[in-house]
C-alpha atoms as a PDB file:
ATOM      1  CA  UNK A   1     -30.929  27.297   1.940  1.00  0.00           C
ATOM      2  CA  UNK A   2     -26.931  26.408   2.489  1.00  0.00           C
ATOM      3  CA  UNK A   3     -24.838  28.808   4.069  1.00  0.00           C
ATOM      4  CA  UNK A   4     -22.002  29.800   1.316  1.00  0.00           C
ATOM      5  CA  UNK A   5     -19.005  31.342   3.092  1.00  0.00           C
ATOM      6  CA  UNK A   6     -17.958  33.767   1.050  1.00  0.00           C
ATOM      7  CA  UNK A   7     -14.389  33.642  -1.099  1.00  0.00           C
ATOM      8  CA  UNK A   8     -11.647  35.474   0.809  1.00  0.00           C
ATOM      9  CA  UNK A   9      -8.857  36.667  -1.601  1.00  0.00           C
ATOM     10  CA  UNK A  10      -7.247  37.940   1.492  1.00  0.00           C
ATOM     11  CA  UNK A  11      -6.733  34.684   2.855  1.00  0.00           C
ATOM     12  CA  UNK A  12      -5.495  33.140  -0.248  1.00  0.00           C
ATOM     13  CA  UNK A  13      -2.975  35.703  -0.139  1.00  0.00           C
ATOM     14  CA  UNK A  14      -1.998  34.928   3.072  1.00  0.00           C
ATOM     15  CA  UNK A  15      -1.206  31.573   1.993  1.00  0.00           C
ATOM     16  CA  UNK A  16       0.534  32.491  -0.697  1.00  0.00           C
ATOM     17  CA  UNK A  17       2.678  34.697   0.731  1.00  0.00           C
ATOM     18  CA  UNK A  18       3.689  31.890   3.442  1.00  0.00           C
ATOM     19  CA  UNK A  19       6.229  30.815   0.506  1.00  0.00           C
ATOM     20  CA  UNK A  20       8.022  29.622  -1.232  1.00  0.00           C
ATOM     21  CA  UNK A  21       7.933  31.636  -4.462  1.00  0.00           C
ATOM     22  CA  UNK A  22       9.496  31.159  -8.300  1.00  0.00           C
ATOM     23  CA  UNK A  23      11.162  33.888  -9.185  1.00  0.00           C
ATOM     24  CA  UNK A  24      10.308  33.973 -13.346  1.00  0.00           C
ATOM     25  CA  UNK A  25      14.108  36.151 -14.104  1.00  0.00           C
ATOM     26  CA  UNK A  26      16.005  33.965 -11.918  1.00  0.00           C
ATOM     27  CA  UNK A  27      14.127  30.494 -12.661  1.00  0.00           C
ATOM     28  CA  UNK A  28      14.727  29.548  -8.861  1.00  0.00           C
ATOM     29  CA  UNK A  29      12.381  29.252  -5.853  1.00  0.00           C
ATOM     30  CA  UNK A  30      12.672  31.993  -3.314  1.00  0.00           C
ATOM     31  CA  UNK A  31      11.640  31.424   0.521  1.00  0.00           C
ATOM     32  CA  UNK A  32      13.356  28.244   1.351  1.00  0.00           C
ATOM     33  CA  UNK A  33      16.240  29.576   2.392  1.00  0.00           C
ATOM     34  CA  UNK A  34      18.603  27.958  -0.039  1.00  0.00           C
ATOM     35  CA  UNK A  35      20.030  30.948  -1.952  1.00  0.00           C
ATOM     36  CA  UNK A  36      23.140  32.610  -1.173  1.00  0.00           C
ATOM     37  CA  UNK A  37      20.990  35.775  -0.397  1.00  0.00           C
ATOM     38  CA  UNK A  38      19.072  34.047   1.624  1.00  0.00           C
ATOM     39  CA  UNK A  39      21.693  32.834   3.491  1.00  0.00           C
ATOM     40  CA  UNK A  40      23.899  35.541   3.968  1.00  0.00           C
ATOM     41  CA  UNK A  41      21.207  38.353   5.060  1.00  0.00           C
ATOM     42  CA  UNK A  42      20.232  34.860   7.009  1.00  0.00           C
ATOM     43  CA  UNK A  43      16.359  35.756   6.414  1.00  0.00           C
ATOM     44  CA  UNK A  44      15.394  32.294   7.826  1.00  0.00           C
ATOM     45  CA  UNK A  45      16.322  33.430  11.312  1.00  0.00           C
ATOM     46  CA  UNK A  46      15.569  36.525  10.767  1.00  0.00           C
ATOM     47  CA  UNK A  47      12.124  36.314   9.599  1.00  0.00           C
ATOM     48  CA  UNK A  48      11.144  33.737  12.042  1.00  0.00           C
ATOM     49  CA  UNK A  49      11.838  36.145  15.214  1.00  0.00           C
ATOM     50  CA  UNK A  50       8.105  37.849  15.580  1.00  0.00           C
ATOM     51  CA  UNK A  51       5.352  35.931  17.051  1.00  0.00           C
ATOM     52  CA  UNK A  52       3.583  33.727  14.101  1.00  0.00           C
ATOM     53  CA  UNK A  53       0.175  34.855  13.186  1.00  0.00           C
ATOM     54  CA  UNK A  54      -2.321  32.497  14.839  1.00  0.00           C
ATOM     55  CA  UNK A  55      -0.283  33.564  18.323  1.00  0.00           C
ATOM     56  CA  UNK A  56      -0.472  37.516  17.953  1.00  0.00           C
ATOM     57  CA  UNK A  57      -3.016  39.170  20.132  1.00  0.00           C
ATOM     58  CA  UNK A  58      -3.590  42.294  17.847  1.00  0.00           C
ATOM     59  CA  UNK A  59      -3.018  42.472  13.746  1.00  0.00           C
ATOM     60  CA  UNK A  60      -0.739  45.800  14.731  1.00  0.00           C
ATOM     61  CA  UNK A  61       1.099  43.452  16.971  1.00  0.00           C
ATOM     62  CA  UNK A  62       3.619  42.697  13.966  1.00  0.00           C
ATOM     63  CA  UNK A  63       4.016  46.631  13.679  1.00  0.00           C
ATOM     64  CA  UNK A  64       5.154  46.970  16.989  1.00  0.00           C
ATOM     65  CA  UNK A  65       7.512  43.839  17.459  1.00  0.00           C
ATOM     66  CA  UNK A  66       9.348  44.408  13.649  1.00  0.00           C
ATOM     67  CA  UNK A  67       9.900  48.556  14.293  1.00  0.00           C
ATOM     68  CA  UNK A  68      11.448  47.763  17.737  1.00  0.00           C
ATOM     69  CA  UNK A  69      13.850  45.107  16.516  1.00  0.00           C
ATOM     70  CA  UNK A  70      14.650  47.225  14.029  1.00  0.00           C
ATOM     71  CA  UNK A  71      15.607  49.719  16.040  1.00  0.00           C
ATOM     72  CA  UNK A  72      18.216  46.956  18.282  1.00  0.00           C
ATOM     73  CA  UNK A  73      19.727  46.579  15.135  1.00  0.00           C
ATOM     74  CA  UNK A  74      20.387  50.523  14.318  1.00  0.00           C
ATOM     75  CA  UNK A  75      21.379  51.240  17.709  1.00  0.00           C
ATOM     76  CA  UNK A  76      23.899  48.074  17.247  1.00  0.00           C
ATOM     77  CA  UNK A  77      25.059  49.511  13.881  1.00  0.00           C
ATOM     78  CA  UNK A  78      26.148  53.102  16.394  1.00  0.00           C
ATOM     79  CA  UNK A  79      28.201  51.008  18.580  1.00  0.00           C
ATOM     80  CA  UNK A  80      29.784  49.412  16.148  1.00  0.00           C
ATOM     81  CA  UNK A  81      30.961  52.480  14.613  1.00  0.00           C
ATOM     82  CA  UNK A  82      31.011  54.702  17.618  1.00  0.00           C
ATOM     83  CA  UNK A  83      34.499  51.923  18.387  1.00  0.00           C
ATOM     84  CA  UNK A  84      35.712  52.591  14.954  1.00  0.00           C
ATOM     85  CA  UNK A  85      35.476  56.192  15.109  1.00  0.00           C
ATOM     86  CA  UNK A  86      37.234  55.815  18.826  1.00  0.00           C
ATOM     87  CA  UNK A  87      40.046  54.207  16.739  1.00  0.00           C
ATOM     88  CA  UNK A  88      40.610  56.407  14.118  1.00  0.00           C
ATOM     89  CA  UNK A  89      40.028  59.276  16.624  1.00  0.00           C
ATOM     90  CA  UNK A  90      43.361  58.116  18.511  1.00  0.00           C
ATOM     91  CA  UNK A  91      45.409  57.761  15.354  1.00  0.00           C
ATOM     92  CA  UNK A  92      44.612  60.788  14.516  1.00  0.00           C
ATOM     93  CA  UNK A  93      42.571  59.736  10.842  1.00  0.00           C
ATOM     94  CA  UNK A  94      40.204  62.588  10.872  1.00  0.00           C
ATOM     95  CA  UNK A  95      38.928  62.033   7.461  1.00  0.00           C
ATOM     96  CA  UNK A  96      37.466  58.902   8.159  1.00  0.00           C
ATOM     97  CA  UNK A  97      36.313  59.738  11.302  1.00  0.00           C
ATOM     98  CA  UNK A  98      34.692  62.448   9.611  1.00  0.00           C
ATOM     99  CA  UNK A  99      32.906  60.395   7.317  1.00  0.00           C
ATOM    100  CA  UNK A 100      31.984  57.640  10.211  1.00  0.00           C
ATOM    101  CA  UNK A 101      30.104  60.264  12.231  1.00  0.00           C
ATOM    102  CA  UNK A 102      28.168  61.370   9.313  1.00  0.00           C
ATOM    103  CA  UNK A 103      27.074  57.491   8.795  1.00  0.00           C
ATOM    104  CA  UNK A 104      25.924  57.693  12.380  1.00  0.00           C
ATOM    105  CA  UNK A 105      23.867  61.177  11.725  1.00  0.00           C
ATOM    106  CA  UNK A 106      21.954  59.335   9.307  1.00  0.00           C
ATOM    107  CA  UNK A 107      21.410  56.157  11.207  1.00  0.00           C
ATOM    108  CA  UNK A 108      20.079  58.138  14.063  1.00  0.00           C
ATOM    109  CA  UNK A 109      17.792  60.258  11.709  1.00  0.00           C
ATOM    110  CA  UNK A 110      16.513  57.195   9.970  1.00  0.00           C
ATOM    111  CA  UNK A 111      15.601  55.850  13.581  1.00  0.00           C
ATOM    112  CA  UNK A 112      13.671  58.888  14.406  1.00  0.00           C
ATOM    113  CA  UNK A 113      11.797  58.432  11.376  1.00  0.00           C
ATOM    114  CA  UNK A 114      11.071  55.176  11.306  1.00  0.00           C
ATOM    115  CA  UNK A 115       9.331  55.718  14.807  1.00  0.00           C
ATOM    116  CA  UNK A 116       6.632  57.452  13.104  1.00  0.00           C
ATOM    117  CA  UNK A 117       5.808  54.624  11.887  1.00  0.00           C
ATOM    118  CA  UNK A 118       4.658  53.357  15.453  1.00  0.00           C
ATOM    119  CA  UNK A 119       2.875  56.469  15.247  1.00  0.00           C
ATOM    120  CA  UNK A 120      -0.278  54.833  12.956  1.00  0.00           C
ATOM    121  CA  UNK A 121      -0.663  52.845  16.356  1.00  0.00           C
ATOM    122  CA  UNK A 122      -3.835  53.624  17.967  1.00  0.00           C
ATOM    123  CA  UNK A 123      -3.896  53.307  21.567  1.00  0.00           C
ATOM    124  CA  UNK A 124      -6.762  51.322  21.804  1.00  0.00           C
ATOM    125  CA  UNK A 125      -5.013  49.395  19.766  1.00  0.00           C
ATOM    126  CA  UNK A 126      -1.509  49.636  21.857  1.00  0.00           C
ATOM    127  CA  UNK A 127      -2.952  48.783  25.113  1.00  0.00           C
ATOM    128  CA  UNK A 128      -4.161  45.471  23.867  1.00  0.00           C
ATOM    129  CA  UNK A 129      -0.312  44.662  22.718  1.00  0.00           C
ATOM    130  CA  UNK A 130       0.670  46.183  26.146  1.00  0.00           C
ATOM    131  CA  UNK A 131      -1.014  43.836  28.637  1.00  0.00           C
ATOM    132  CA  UNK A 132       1.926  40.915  26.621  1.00  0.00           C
ATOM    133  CA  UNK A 133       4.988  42.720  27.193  1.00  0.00           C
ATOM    134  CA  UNK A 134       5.364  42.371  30.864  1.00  0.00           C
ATOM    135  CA  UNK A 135       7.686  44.834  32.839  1.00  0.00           C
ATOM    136  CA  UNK A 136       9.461  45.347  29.730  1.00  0.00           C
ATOM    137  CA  UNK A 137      10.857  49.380  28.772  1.00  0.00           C
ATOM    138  CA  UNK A 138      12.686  51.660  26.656  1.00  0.00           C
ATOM    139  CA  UNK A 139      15.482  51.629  29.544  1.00  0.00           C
ATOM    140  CA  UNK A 140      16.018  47.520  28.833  1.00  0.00           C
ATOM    141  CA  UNK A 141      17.258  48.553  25.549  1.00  0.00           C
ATOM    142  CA  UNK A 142      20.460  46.589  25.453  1.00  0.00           C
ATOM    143  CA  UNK A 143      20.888  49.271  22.137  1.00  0.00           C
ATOM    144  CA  UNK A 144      20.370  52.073  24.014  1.00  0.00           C
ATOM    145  CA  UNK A 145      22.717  51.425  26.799  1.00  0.00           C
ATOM    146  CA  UNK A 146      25.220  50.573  24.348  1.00  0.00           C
ATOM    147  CA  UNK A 147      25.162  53.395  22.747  1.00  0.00           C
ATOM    148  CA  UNK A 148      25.672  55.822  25.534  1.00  0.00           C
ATOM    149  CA  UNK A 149      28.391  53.867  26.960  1.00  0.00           C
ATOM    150  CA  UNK A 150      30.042  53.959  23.402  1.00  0.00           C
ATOM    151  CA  UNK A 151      29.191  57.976  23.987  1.00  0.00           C
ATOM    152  CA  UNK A 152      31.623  57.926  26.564  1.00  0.00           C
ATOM    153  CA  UNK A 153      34.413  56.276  24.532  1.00  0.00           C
ATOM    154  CA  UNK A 154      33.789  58.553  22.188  1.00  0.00           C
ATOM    155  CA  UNK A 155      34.029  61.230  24.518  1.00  0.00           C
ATOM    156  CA  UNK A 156      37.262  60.618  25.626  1.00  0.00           C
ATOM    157  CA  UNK A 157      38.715  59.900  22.401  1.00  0.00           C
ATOM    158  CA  UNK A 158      38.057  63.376  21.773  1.00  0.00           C
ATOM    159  CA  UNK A 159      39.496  64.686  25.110  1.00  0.00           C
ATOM    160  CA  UNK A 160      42.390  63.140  23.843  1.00  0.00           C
ATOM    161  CA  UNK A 161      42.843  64.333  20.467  1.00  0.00           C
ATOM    162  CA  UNK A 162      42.342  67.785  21.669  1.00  0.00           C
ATOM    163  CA  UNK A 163      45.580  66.984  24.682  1.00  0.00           C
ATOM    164  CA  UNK A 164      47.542  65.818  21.843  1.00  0.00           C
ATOM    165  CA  UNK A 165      46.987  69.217  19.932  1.00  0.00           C
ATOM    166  CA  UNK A 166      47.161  71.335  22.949  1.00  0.00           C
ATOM    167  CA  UNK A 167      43.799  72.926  22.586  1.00  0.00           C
ATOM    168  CA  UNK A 168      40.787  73.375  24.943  1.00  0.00           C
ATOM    169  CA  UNK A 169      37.250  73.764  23.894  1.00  0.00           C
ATOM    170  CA  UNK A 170      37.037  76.711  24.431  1.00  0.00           C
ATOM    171  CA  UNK A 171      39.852  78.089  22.757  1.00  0.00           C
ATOM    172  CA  UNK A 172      38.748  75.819  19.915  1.00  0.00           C
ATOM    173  CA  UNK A 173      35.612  78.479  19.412  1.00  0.00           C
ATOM    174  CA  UNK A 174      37.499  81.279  20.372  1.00  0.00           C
ATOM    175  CA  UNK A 175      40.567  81.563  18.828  1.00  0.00           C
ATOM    176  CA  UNK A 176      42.195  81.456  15.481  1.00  0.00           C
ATOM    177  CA  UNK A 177      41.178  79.102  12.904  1.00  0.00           C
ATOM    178  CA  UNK A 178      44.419  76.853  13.501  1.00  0.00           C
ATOM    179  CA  UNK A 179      42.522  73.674  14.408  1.00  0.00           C
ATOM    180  CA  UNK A 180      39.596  73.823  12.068  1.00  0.00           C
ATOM    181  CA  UNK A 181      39.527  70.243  11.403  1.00  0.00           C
ATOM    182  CA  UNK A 182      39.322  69.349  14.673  1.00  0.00           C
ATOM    183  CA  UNK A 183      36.323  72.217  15.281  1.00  0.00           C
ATOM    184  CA  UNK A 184      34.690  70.709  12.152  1.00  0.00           C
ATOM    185  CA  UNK A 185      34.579  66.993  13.954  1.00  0.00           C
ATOM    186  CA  UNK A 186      33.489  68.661  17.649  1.00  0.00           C
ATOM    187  CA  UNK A 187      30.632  70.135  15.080  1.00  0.00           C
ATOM    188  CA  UNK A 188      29.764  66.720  13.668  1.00  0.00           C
ATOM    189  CA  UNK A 189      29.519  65.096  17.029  1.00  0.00           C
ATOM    190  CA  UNK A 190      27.110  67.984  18.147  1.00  0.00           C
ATOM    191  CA  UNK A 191      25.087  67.028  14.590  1.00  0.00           C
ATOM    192  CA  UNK A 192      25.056  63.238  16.263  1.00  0.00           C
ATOM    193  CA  UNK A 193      23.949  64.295  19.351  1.00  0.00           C
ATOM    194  CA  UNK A 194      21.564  66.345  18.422  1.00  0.00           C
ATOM    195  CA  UNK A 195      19.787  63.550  16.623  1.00  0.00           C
ATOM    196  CA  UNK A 196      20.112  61.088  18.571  1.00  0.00           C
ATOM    197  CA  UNK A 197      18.555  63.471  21.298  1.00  0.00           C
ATOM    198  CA  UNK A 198      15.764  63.957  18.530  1.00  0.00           C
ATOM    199  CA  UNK A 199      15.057  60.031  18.408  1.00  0.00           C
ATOM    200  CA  UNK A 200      14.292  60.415  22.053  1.00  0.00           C
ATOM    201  CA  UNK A 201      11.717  63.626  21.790  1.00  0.00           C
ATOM    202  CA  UNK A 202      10.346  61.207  19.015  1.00  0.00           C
ATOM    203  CA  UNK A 203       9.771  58.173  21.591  1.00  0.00           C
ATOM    204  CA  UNK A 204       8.688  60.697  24.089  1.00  0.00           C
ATOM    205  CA  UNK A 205       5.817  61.572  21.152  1.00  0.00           C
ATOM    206  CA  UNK A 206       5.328  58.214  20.341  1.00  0.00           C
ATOM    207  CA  UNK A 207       4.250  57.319  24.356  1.00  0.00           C
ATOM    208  CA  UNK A 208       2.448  60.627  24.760  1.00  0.00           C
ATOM    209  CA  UNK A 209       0.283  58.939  21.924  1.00  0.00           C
ATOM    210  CA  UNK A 210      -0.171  55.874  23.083  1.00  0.00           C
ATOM    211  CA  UNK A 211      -0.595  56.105  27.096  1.00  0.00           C
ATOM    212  CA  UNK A 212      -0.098  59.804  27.787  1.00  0.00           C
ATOM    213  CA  UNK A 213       2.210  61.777  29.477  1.00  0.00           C
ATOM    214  CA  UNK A 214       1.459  62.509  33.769  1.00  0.00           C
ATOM    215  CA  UNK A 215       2.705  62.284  36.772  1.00  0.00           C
ATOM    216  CA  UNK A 216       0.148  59.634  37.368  1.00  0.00           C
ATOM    217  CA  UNK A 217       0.441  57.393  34.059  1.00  0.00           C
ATOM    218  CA  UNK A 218       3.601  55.051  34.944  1.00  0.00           C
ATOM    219  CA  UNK A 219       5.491  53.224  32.377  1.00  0.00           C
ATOM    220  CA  UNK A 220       5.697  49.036  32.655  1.00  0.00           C
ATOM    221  CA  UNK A 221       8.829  49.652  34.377  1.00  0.00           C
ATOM    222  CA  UNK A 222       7.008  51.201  36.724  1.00  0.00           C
ATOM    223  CA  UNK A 223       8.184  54.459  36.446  1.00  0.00           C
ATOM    224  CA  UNK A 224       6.257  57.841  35.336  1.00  0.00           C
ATOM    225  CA  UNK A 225       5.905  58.771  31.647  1.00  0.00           C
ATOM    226  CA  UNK A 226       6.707  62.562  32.781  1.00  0.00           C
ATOM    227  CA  UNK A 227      10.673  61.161  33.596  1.00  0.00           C
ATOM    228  CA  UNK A 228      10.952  60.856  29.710  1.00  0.00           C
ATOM    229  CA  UNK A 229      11.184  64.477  29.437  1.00  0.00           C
ATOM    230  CA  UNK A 230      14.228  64.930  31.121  1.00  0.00           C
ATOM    231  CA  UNK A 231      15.948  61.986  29.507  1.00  0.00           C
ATOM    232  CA  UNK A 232      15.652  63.214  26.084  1.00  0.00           C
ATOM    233  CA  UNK A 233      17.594  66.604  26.494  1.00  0.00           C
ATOM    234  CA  UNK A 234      20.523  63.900  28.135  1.00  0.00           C
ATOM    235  CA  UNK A 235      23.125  64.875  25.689  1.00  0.00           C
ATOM    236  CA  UNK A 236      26.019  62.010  24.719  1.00  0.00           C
ATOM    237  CA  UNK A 237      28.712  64.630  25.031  1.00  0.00           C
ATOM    238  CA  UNK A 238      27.817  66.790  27.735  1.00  0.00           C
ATOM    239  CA  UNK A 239      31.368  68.849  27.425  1.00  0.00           C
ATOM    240  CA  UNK A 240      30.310  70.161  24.045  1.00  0.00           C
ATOM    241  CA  UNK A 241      26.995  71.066  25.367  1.00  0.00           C
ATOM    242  CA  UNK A 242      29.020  73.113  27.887  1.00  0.00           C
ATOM    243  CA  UNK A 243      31.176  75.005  25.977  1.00  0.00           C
ATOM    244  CA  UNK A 244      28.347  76.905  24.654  1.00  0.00           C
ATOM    245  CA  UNK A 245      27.135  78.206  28.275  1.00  0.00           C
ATOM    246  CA  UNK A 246      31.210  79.225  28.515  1.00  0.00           C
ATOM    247  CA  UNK A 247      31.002  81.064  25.613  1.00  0.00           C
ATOM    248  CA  UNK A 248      27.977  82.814  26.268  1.00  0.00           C
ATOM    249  CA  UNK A 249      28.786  83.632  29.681  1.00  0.00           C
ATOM    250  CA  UNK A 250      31.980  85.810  27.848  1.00  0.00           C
ATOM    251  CA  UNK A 251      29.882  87.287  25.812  1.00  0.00           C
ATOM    252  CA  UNK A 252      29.232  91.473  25.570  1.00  0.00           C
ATOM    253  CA  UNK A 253      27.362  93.545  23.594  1.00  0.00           C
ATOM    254  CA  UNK A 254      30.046  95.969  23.165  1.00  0.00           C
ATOM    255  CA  UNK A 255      31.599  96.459  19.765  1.00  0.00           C
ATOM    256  CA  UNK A 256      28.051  95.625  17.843  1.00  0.00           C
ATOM    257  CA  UNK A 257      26.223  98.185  16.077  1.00  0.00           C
ATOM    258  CA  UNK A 258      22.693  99.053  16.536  1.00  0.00           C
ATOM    259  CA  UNK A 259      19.962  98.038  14.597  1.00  0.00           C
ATOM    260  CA  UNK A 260      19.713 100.188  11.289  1.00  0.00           C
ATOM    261  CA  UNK A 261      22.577 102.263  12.035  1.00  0.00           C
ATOM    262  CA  UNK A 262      25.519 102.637   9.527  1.00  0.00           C
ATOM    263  CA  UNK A 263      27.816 100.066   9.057  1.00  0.00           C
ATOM    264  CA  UNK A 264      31.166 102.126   8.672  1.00  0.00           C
ATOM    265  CA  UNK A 265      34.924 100.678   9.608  1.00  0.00           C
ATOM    266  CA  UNK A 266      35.105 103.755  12.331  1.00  0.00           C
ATOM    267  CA  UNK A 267      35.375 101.684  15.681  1.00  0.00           C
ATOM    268  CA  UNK A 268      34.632 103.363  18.919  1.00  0.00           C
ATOM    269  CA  UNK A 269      37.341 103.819  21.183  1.00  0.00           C
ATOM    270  CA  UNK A 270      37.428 101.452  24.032  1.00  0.00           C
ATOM    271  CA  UNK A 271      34.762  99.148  21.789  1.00  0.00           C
ATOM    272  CA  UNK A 272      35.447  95.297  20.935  1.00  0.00           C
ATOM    273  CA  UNK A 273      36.582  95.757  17.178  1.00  0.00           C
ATOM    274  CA  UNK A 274      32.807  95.089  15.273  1.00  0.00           C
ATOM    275  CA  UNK A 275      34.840  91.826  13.331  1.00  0.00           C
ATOM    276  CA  UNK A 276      34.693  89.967  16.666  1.00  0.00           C
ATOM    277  CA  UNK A 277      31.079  90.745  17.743  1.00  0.00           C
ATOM    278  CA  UNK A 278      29.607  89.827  14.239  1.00  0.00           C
ATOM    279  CA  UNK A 279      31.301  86.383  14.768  1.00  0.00           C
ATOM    280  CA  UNK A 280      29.301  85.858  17.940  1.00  0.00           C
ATOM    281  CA  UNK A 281      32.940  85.143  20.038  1.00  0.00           C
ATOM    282  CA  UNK A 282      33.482  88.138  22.164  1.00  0.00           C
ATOM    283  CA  UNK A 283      36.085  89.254  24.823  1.00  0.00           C
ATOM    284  CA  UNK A 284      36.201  87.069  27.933  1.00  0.00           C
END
């Protein structure tokens, strides 16, 4: 009896999906790259950078090449405006740098989530991919270097907005509320940092997954998986890290009040007025 190879809908799919298609609202073919669409987001390019299908050495391998390009291109996006937010910083346009920083809090929590993703990435699966990428490492990012030398520029944009208004860090969190607007930005670079340090603890995840994390497992690059740790706690703006320690160094318990006792406006003689404790400042 003949042999009768089944019908695969999934490969007619396939096929179908290779393009081009009519679009029924607009009446026009879509996928040959002759829209204005098409040729501003430049999707011919762009969707011809991952290795074709009859060259990939896993299904997944699509997965893995599309989430880190996308990634380039959102670490790209924070350089771009980490330079704009430099300028406005030194002409003294808080508002917009204001609302530039919270762009870039959102960028870097969209790239921590989009690394979960990755995360559906067995690593049976990953160590297949891993035998075609060569030497290659998070540490080649051109992004990620980009981004913490922009960190710097950032940094000292700061440094110098706070020289122009005569005001340290420390007196920043200390003393009156004079320069609030500038506390408020020092507060949305923290937010920044903080998520862009969470991206990092989500790579870290993401290679515990997939190869582990020891002393003995070594990264392409040749280096051990356990170095990762200490790389994601690197904070862009190390200064307003610091202040923190300062101000808890200062700190004393004095002028508090003890757990379930009254609340009254009687302050103890030689006490830090109760006002100042509750505000977490204290006396240096």
């Amino acid at each position: 009896m003949e042999h009768i190879h089944p019908y695969s809908y999934a490969e007619r799919l396939r096929r179908q999906l290779q393009g081009p298609w009519l679009n029924p609202l607009l009446k026009k073919w879509v996928g040959r790259g002759e829209l204005d669409y098409e040729k501003y987001v430049r999707t011919p390019e762009l969707l011809a950078l991952q290795t074709p299908p009859e060259e990939r050495v896993s299904d997944d391998e699509l997965l893995f090449q599309v989430a880190h390009q996308t990634q380039e291109l959102w670490l790209k996006l924070l350089s771009h405006e980490s330079v704009e937010a430099v300028s406005e910083l030194d002409r003294d346009a808080l508002w917009e740098a204001s609302a530039r920083l919270e762009r870039m809090l959102r960028v870097a929590r969209c790239m921590a989530s989009e690394l979960g993703v990755l995360e559906t990435l067995t690593p049976d699966t990953y160590q297949v991919i891993r035998r075609s990428l060569g030497n290659g490492s998070g540490q080649e990012s051109p992004g990620y270097n980009a981004v913490r030398m922009a960190a710097e520029g950032l940094e000292g944009a700061l440094e110098r907005l706070l020289q122009r208004r005569g005001v340290t860090l420390v007196a920043l969190y200390t003393g009156p509320a004079v320069a609030a607007d500038l506390k408020r930005l020092c507060e949305q670079l923290v937010d920044y940092d903080e998520a862009f340090q969470n991206w990092l603890y989500a790579h870290f995840q993401l290679v515990r997954r997939t190869i582990g994390v020891d002393a003995t497992v070594k990264a392409l690059d040749g280096l051990p998986t356990r170095v990762l740790s200490g790389r994601m706690t690197k904070p862009l703006f190390p200064a307003l890290w610091q202040v923190r320690v300062e101000l808890t160094a200062c700190w004393r318990r004095e002028g508090g009040y003890a757990p379930g006792a009254p609340r009254g406006e009687t302050e103890t003689a030689g006490d830090t007025p109760p006002a100042v404790m509750a505000s977490g400042t204290g006396t240096p």
